[in-house]
N, C-alpha and C. Protein backbone atom coordinates (compact mmCIF):
# COMPACT_ATOMS: atom_id res chain seq x y z
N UNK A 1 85.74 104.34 98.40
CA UNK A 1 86.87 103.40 98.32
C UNK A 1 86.81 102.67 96.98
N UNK A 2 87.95 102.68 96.41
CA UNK A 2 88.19 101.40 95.32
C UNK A 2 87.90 100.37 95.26
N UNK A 3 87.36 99.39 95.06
CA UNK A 3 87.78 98.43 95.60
C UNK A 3 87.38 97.27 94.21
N UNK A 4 88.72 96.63 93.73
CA UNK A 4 89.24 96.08 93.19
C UNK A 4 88.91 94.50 92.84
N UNK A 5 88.40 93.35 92.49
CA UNK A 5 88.74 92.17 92.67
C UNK A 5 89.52 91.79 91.32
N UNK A 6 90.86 91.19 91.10
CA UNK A 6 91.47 90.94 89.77
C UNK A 6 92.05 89.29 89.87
N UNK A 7 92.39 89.28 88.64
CA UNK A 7 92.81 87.59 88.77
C UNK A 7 93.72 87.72 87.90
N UNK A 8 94.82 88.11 88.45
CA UNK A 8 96.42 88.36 88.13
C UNK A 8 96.90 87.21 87.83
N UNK A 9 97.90 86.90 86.45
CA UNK A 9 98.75 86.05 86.02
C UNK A 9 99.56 85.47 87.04
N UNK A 10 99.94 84.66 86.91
CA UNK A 10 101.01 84.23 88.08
C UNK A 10 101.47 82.39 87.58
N UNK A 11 102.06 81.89 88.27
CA UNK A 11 102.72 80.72 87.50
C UNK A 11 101.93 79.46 88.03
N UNK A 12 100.69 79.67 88.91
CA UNK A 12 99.96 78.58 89.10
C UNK A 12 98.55 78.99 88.01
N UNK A 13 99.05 80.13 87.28
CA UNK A 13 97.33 80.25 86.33
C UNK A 13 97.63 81.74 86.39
N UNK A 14 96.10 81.76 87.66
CA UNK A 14 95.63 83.21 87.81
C UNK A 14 95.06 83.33 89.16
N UNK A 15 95.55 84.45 89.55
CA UNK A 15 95.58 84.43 91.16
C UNK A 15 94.81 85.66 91.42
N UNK A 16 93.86 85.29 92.34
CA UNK A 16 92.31 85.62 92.41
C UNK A 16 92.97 86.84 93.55
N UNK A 17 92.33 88.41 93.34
CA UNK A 17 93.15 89.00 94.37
C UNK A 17 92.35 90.67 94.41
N UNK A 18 92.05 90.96 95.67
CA UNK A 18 91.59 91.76 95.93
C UNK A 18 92.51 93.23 96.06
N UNK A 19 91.81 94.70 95.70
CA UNK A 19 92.68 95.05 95.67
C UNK A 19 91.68 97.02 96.20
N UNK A 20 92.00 97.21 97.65
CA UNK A 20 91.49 98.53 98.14
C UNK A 20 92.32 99.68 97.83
N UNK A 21 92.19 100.52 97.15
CA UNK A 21 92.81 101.49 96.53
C UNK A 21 92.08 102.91 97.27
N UNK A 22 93.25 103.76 98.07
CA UNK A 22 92.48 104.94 98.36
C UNK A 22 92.50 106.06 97.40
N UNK A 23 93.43 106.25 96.33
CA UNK A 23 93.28 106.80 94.95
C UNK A 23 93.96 108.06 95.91
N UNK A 24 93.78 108.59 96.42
CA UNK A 24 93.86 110.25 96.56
C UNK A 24 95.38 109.71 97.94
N UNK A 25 96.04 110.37 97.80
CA UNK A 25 97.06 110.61 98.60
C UNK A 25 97.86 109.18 99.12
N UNK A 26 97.97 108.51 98.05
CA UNK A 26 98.74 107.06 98.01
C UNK A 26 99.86 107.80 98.59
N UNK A 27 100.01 106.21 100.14
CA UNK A 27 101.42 106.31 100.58
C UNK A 27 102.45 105.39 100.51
N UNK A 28 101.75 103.96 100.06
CA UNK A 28 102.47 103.07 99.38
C UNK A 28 101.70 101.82 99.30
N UNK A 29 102.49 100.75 98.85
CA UNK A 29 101.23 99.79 99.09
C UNK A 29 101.78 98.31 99.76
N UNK A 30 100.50 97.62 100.88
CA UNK A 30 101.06 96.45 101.27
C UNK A 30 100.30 95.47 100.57
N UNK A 31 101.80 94.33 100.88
CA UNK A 31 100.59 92.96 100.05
C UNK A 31 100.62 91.87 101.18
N UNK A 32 99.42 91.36 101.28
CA UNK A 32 99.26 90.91 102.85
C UNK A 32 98.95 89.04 102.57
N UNK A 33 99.12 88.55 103.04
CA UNK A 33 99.22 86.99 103.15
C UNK A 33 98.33 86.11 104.06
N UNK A 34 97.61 85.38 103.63
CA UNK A 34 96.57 85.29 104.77
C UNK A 34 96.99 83.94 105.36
N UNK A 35 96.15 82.89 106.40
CA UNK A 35 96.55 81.54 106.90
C UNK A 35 96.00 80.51 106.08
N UNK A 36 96.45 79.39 106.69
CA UNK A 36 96.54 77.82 105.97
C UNK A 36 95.82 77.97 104.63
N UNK A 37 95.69 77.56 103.88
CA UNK A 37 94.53 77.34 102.83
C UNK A 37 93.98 76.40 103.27
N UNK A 38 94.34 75.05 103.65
CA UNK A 38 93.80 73.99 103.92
C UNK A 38 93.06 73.67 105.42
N UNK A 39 93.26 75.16 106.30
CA UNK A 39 92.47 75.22 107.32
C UNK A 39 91.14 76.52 107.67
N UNK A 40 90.84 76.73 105.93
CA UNK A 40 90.36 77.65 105.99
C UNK A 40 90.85 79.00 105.42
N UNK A 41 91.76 79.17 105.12
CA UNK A 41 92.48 80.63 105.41
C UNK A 41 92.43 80.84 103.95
N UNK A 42 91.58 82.71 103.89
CA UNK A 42 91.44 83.04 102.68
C UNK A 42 91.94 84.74 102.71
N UNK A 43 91.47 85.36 101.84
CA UNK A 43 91.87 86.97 102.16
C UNK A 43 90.53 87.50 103.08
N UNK A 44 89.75 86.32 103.08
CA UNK A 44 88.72 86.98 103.97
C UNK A 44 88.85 86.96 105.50
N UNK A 45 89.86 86.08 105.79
CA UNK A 45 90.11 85.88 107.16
C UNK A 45 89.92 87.70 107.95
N UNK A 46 89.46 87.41 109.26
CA UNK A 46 89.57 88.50 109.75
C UNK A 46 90.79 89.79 110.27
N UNK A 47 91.62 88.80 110.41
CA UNK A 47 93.17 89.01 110.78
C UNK A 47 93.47 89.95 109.14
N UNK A 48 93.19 89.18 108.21
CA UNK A 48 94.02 89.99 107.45
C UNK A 48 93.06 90.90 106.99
N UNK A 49 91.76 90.76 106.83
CA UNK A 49 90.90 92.30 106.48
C UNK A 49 91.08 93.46 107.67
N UNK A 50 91.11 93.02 109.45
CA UNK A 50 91.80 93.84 110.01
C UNK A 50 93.09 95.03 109.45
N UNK A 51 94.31 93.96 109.15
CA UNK A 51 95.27 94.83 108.52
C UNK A 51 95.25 95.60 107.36
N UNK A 52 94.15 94.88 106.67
CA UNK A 52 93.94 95.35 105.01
C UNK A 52 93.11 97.36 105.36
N UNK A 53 92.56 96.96 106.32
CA UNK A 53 91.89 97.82 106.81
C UNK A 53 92.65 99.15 107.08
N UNK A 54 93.35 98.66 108.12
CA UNK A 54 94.40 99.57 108.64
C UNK A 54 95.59 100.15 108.13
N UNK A 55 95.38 99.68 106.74
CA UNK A 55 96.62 100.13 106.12
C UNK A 55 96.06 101.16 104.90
N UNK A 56 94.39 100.80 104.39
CA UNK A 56 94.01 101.43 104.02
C UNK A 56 94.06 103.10 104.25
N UNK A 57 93.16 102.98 105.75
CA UNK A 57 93.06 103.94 106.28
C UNK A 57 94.45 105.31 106.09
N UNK A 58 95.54 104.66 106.39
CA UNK A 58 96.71 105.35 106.53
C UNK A 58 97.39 105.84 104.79
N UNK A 59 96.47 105.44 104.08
CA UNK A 59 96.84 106.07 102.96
C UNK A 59 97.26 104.50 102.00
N UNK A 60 97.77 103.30 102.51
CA UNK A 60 98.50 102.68 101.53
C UNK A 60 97.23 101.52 100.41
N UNK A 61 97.75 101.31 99.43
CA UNK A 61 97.15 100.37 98.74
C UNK A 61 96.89 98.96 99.03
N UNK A 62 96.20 98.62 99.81
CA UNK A 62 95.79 96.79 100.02
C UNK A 62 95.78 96.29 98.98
N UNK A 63 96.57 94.60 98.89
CA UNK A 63 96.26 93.69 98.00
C UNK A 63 96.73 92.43 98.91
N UNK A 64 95.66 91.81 99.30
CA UNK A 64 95.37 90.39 99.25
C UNK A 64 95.20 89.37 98.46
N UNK A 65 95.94 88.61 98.03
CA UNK A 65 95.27 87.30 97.08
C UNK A 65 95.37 86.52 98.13
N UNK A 66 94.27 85.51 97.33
CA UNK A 66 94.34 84.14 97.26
C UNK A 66 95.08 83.33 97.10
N UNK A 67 95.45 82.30 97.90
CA UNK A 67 96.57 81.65 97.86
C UNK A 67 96.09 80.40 96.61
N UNK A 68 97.23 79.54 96.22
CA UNK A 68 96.63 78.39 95.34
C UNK A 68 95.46 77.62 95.76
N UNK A 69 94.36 77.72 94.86
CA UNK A 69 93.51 76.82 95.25
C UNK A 69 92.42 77.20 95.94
N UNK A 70 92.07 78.13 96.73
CA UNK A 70 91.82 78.97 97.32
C UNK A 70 90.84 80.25 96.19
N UNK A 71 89.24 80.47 96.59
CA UNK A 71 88.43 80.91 96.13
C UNK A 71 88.59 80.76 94.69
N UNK A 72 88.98 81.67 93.69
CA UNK A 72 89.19 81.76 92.27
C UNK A 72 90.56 81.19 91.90
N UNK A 73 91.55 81.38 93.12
CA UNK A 73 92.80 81.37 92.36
C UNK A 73 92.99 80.05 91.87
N UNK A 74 93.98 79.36 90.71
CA UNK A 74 94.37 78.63 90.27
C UNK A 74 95.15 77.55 91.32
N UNK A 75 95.46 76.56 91.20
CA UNK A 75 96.71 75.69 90.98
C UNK A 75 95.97 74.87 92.82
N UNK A 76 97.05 74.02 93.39
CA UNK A 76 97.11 73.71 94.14
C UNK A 76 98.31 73.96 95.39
N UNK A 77 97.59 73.86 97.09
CA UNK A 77 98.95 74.17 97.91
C UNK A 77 100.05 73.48 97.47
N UNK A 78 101.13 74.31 98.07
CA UNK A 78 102.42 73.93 97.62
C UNK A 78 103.32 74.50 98.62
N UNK A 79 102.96 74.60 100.22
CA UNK A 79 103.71 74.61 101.48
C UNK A 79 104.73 75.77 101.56
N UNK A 80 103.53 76.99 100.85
CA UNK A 80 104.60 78.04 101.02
C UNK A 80 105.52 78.63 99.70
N UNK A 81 106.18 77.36 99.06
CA UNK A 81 106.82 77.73 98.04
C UNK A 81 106.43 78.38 96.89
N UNK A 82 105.49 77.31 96.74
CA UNK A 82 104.79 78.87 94.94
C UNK A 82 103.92 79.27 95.37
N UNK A 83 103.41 79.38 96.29
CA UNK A 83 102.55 80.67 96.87
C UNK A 83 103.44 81.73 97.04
N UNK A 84 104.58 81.62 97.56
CA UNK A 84 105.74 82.80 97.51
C UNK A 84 105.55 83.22 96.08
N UNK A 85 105.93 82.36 95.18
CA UNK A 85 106.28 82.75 93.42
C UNK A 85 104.98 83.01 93.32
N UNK A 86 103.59 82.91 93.46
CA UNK A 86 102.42 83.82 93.07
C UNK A 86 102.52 84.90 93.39
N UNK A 87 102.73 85.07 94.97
CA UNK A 87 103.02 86.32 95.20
C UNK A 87 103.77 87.57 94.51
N UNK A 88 104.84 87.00 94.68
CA UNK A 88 105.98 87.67 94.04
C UNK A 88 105.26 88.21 92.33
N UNK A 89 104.45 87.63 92.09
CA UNK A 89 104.44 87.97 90.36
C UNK A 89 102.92 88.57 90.88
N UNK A 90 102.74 88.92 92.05
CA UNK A 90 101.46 89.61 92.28
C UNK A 90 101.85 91.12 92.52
N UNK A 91 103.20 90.87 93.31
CA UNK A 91 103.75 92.54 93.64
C UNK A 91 104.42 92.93 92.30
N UNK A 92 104.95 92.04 91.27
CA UNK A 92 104.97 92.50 89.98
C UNK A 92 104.32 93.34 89.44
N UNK A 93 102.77 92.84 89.34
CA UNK A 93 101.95 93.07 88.61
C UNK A 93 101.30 94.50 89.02
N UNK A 94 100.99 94.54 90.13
CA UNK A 94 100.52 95.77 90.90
C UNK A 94 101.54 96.71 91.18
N UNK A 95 102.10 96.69 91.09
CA UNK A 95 103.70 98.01 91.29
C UNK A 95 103.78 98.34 90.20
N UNK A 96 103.51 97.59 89.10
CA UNK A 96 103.26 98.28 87.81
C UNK A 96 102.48 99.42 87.85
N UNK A 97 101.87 99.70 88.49
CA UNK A 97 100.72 100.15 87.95
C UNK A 97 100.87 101.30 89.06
N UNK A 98 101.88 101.07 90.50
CA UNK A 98 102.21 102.38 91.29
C UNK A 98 103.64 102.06 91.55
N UNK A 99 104.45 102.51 90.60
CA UNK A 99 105.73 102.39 90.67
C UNK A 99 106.79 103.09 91.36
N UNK A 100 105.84 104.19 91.97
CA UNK A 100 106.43 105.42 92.83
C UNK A 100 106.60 104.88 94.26
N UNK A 101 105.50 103.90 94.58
CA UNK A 101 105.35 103.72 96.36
C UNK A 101 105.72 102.73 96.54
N UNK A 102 106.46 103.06 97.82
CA UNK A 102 106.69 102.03 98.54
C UNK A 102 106.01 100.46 98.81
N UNK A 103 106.82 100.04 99.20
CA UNK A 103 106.05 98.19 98.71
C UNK A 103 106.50 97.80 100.61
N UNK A 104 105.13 97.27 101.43
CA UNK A 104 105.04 96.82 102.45
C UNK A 104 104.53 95.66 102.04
N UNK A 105 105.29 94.41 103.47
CA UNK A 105 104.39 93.12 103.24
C UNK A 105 104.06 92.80 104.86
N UNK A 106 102.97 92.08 104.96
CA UNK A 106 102.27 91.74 105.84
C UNK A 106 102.00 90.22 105.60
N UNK A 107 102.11 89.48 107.07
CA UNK A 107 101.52 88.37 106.95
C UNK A 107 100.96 87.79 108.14
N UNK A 108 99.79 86.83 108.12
CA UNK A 108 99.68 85.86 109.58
C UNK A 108 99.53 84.84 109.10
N UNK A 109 99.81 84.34 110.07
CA UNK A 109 100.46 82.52 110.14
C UNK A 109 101.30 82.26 108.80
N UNK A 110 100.31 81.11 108.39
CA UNK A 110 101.14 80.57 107.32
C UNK A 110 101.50 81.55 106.27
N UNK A 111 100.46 82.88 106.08
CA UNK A 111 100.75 84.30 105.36
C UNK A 111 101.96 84.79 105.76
N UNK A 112 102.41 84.55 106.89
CA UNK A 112 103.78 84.96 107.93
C UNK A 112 104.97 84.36 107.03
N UNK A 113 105.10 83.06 106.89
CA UNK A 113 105.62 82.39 106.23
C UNK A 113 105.94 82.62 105.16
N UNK A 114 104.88 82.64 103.96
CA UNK A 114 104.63 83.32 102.90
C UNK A 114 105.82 84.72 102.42
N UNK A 115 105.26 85.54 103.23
CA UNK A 115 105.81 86.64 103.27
C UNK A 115 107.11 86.80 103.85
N UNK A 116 108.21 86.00 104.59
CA UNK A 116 108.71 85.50 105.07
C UNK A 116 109.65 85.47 103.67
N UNK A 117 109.70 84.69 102.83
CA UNK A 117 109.96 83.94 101.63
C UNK A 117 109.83 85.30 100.64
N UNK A 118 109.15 86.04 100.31
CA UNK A 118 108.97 86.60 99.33
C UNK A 118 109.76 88.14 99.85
N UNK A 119 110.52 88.31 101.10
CA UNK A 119 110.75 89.17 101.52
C UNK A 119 112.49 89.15 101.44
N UNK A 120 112.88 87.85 100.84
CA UNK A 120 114.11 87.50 100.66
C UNK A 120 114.44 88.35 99.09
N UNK A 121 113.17 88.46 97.96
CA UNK A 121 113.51 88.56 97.05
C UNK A 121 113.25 90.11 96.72
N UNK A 122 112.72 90.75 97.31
CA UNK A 122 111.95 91.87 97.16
C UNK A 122 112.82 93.56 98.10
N UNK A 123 112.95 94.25 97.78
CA UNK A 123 112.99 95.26 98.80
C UNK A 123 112.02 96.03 98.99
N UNK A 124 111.68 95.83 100.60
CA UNK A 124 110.25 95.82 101.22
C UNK A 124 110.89 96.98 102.30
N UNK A 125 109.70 97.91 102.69
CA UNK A 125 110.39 99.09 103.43
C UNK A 125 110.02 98.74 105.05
N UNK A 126 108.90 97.12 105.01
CA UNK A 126 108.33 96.66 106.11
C UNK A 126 108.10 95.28 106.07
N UNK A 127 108.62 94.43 107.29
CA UNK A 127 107.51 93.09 107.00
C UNK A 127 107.10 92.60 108.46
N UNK A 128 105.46 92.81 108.44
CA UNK A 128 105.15 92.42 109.59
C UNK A 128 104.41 91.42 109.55
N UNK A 129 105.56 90.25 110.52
CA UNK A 129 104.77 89.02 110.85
C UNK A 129 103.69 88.81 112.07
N UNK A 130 102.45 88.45 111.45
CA UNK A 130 101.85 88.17 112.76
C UNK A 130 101.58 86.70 113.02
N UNK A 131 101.87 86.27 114.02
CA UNK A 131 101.40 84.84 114.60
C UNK A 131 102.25 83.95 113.95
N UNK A 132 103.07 84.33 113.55
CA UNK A 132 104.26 83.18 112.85
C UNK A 132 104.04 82.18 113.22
N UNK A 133 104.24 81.03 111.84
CA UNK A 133 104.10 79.37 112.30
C UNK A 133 105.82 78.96 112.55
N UNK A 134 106.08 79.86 113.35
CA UNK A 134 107.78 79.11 113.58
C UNK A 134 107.90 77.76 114.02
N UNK A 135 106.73 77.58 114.75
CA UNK A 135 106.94 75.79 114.95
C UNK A 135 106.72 75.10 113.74
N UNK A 136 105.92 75.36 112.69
CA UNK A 136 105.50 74.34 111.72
C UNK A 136 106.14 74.63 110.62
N UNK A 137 107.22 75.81 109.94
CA UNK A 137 107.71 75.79 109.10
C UNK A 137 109.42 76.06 109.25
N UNK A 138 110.31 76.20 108.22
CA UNK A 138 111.69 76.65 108.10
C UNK A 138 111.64 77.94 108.11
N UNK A 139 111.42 78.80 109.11
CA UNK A 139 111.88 80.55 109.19
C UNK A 139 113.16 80.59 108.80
N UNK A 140 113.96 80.95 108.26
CA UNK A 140 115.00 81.20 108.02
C UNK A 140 115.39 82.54 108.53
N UNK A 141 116.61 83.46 108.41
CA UNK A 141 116.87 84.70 109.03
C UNK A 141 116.30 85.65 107.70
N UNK A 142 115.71 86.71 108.81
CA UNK A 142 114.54 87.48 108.01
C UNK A 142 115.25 89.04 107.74
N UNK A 143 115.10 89.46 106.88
CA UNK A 143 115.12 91.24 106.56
C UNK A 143 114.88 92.06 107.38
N UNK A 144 115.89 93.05 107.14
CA UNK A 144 115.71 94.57 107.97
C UNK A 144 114.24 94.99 108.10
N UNK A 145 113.77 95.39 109.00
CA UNK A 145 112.76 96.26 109.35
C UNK A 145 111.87 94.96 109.40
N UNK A 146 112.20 94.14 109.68
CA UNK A 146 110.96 93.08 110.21
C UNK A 146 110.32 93.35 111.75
N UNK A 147 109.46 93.06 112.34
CA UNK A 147 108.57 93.16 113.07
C UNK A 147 107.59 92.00 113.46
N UNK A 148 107.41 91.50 114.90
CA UNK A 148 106.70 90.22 115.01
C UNK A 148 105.46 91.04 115.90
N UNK A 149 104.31 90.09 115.68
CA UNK A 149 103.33 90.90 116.70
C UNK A 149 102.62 89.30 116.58
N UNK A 150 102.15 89.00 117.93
CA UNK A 150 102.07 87.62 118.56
C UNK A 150 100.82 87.70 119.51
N UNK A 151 99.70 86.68 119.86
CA UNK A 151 99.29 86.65 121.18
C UNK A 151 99.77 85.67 122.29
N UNK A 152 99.43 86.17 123.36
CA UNK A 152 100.24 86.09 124.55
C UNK A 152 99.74 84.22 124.72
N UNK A 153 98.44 84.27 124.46
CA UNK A 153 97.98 83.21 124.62
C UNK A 153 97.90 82.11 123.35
N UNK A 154 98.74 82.52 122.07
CA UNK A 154 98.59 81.79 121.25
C UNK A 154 98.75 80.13 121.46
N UNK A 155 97.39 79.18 120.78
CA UNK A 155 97.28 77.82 121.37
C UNK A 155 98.10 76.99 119.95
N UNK A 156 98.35 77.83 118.91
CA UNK A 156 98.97 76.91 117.95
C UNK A 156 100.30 76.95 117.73
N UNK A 157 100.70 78.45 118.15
CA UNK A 157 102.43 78.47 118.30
C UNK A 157 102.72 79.61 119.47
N UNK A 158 103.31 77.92 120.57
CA UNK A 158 103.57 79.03 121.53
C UNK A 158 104.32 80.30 121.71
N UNK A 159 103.77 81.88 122.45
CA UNK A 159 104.97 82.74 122.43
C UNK A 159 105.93 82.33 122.90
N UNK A 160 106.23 81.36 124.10
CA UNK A 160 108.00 80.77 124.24
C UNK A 160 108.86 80.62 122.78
N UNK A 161 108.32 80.04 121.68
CA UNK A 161 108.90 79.47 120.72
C UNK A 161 109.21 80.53 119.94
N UNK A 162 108.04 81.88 119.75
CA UNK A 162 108.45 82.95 118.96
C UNK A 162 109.53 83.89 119.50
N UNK A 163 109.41 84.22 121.27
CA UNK A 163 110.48 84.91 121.14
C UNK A 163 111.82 84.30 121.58
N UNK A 164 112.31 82.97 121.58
CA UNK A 164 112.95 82.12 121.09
C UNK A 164 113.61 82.75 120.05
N UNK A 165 112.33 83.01 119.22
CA UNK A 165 112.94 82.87 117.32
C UNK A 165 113.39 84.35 117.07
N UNK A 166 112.71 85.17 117.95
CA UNK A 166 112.96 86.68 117.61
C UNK A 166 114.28 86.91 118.32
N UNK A 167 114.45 86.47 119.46
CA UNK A 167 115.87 86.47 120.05
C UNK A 167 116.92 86.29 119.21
N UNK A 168 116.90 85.25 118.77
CA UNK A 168 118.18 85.02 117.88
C UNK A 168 118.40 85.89 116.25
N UNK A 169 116.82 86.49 115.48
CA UNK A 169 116.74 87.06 114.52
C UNK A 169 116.91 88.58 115.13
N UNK A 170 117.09 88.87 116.26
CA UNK A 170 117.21 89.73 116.72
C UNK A 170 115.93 90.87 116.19
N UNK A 171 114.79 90.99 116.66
CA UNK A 171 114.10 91.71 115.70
C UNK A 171 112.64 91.98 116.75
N UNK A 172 111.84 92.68 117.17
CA UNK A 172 111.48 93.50 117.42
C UNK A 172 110.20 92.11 117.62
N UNK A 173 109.38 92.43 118.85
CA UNK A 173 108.08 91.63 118.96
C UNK A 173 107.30 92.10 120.32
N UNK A 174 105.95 92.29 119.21
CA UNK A 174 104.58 92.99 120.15
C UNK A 174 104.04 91.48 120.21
N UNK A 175 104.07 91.79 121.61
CA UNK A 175 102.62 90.88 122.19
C UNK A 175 101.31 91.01 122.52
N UNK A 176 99.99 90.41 122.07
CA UNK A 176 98.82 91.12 122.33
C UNK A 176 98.22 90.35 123.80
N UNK A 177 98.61 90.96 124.80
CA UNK A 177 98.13 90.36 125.69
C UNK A 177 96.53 89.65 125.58
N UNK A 178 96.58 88.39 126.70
CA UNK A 178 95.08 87.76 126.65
C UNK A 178 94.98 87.47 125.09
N UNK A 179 95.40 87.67 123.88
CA UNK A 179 95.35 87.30 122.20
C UNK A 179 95.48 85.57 122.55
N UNK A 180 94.68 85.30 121.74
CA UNK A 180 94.81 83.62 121.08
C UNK A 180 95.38 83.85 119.92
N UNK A 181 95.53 82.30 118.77
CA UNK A 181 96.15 82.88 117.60
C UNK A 181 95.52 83.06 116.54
N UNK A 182 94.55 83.63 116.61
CA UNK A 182 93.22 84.28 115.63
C UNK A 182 92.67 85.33 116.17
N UNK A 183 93.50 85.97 117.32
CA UNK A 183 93.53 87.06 118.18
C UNK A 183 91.64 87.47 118.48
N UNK A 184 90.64 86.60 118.71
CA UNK A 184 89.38 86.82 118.69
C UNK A 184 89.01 87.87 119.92
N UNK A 185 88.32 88.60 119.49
CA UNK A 185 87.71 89.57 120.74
C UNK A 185 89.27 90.65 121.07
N UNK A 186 90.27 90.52 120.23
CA UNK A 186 91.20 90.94 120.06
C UNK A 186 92.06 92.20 119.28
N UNK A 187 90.99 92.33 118.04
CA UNK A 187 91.52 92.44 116.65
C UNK A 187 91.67 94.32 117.02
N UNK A 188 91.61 94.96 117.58
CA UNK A 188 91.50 95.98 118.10
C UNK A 188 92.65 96.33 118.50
N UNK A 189 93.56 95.46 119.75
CA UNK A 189 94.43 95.66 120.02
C UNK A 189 95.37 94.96 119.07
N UNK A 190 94.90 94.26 118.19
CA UNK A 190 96.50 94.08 116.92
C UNK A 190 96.22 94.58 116.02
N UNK A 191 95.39 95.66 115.62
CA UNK A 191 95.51 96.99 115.00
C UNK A 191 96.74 97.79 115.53
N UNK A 192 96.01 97.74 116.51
CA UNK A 192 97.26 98.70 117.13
C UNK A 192 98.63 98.36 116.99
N UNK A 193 98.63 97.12 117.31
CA UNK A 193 99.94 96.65 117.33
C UNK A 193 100.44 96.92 116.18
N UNK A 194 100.26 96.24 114.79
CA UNK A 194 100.43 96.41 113.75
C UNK A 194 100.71 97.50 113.40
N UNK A 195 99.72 98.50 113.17
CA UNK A 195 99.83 100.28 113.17
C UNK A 195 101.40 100.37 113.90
N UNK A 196 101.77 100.28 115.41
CA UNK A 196 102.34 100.82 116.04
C UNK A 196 104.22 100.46 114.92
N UNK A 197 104.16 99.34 114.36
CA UNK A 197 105.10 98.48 113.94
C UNK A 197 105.19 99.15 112.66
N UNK A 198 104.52 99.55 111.83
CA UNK A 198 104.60 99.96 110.62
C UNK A 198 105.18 101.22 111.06
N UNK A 199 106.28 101.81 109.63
CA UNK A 199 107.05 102.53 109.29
C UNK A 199 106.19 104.21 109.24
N UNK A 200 106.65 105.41 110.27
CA UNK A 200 105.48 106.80 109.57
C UNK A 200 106.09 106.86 108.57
């Protein structure tokens, strides 16, 4: 495996960002969004090395950064907003460099969000939210081929509230039964989920 660590330009500095490359039979690449910064949440979270994982496997290019502030990267939180604009100048930077493949985004929680935002500006062939903070942020109405994948038991945003939100966005949502919202003792079955949600 490739495996990458870079500290990509971006408008808070330089944004600290990992990057798993399977080199041989690229099928496209996702850029994945991880939770809070300020509660922890890095590209190391498990949730998103899960997906980073699983997307590997299937051929596509992982890239995780760091959100502001957060391990190497530059600048400070900024509730979503220029973490979007890091982003965004992160899928810049790396599509450069595979301009042929497809561009997937992935996110959990506040990564949900994240990606959420950056999916307004981008044409993305996927965006899968997991664990959305629909209670704690402005979701706005989301892009074609979106996808929610949720636990049943999530204690920080209830599923009432998500499929609430998916009802009206009209848009597609896996639940991981028995899942909390760090899906622990879980991450197995939101592989799956995830996998099942992504585009063959």
């Amino acid at each position: 495996m490739n495996r990458s660590k870079l500290r990509i330009p971006t408008p808070a500095g330089h944004t600290e960002t990992l990057v798993n490359d399977p080199q041989e039979n690229r099928r496209g690449v996702v850029f994945i969004g991880h939770p809070h910064p300020l509660h922890g949440g890095s590209m190391d979270n498990k949730v998103v090395q899960t997906v980073a994982q699983a997307a590997y496997e299937r051929g596509w290019v992982a890239v995780r950064p760091n959100f502001r502030g957060v391990g190497a990267s530059d600048g400070s939180y900024d509730g979503g907003v220029g973490e979007a604009t890091d982003m965004l100048a992160v899928v810049e930077f790396v599509t450069a460099h595979y301009p042929a493949l497809p561009i997937h985004l992935a996110g959990f929680s506040f990564g949900a969000y994240v990606q959420h935002r950056v999916a307004r500006s981008l044409a993305a062939q996927s965006l899968a939210l997991i664990g959305p903070a629909v209670t704690l942020y402005d979701f706005g109405p989301v892009q074609p081929a979106t996808h929610v994948v949720h636990g049943e038991l999530d204690e920080i945003v209830p599923l009432a509230a998500v499929r609430d939100w998916t009802t009206v966005q009209q848009v597609p949502l896996t639940v991981v039964p028995q899942a909390n919202h760090f899906f622990d003792r879980k991450l197995r079955e939101l592989r799956m989920a995830v996998e099942a949600a992504w585009p063959s």
